[in-house]
Protein backbone atom coordinates (compact mmCIF):
# COMPACT_ATOMS: atom_id res chain seq x y z
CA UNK A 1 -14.38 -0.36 81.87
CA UNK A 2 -10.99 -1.53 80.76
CA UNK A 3 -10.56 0.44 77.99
CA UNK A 4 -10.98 3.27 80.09
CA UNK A 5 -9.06 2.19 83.12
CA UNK A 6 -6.20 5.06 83.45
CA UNK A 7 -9.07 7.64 84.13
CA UNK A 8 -9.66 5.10 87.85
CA UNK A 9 -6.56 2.65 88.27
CA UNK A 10 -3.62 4.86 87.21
CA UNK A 11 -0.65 2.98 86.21
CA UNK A 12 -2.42 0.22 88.08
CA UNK A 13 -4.26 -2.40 85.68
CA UNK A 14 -7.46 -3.40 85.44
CA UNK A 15 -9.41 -6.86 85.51
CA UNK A 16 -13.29 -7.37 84.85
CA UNK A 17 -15.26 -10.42 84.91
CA UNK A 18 -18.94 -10.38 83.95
CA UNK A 19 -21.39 -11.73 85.36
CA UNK A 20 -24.91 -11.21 87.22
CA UNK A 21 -22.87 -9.64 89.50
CA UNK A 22 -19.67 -7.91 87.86
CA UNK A 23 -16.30 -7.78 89.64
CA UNK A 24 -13.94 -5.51 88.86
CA UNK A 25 -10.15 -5.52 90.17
CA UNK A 26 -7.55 -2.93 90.26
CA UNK A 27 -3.94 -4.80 90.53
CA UNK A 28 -1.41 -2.25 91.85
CA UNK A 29 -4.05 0.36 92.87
CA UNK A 30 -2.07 4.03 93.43
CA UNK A 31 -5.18 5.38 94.52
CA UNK A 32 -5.86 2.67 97.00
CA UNK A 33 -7.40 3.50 100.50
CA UNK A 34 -9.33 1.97 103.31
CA UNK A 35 -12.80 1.01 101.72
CA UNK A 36 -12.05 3.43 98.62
CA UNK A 37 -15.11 5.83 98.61
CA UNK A 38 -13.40 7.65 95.56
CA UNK A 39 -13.39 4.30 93.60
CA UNK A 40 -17.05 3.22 95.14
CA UNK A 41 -18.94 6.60 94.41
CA UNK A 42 -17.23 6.88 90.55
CA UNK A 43 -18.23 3.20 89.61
CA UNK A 44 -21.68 3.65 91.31
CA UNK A 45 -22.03 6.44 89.65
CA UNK A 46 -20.98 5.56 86.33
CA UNK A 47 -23.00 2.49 86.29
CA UNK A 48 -26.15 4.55 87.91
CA UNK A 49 -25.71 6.53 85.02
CA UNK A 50 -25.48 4.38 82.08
CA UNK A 51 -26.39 1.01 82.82
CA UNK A 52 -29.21 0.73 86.01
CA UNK A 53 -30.45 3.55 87.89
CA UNK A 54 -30.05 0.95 90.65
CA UNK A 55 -26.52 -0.04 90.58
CA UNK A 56 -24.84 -1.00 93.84
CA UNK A 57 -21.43 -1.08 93.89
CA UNK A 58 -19.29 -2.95 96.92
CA UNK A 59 -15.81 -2.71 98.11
CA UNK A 60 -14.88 -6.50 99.12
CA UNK A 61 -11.20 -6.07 99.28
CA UNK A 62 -8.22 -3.37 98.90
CA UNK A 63 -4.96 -3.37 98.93
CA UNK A 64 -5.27 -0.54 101.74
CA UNK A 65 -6.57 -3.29 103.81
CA UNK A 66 -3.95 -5.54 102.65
CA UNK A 67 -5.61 -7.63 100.07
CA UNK A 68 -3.41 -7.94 96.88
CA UNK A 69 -6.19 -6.48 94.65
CA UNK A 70 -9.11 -3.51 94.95
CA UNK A 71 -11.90 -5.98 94.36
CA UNK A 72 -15.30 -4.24 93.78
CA UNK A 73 -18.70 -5.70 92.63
CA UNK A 74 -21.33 -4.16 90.68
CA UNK A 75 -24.71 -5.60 91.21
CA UNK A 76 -27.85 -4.82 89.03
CA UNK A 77 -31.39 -5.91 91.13
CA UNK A 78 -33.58 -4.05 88.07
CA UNK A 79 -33.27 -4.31 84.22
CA UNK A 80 -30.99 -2.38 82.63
CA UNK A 81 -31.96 1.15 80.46
C-alpha cells in the first residue's frame, strides 16, 4: 500500500500499521472529502480483490471533517486467499 500510494494519496503521504485490523492514514489528503467514498470503495475493493473476498473497509476520520489525517481501517472477519 505504500509503495503504491501516489495512485490514492497524491502528493499526500501515506502511513500503514498492521494489524488484525489494518489502519491506513493519508497525511495531507488532496483528495479528501466528507466520509471519502472514492478512498473507501478503491481500498475495499483492492483488498476484496487480493487479500479477503470479505474485506471491510471504514472511514474513522478525514481531514474533510477536520481530523488532521484520512484514517481508514481494513478489517478481515475470514481467512485470507
Amino acid at each position: 500500500m505504500a509503495s503504491n500510494a501516489w495512485t490514492y494519496a497524491g502528493t499526500g503521504s501515506v502511513r500503514v500499521k498492521a494489524g488484525k485490523t489494518c489502519v491506513l492514514e493519508i497525511i495531507d489528503n488532496p483528495l479528501a472529502q466528507p466520509n471519502c467514498p472514492w478512498h473507501v470503495a478503491v481500498f475495499e475493493r483492492l483488498f476484496q480483490a487480493l487479500v479477503a473476498p470479505d474485506a471491510d473497509v471504514t472511514h474513522r476520520a478525514g481531514r474533510a471533517n477536520g481530523a488532521s489525517v484520512s484514517r481508514f481501517e481494513i478489517t478481515l472477519s475470514r481467512k485470507p486467499l
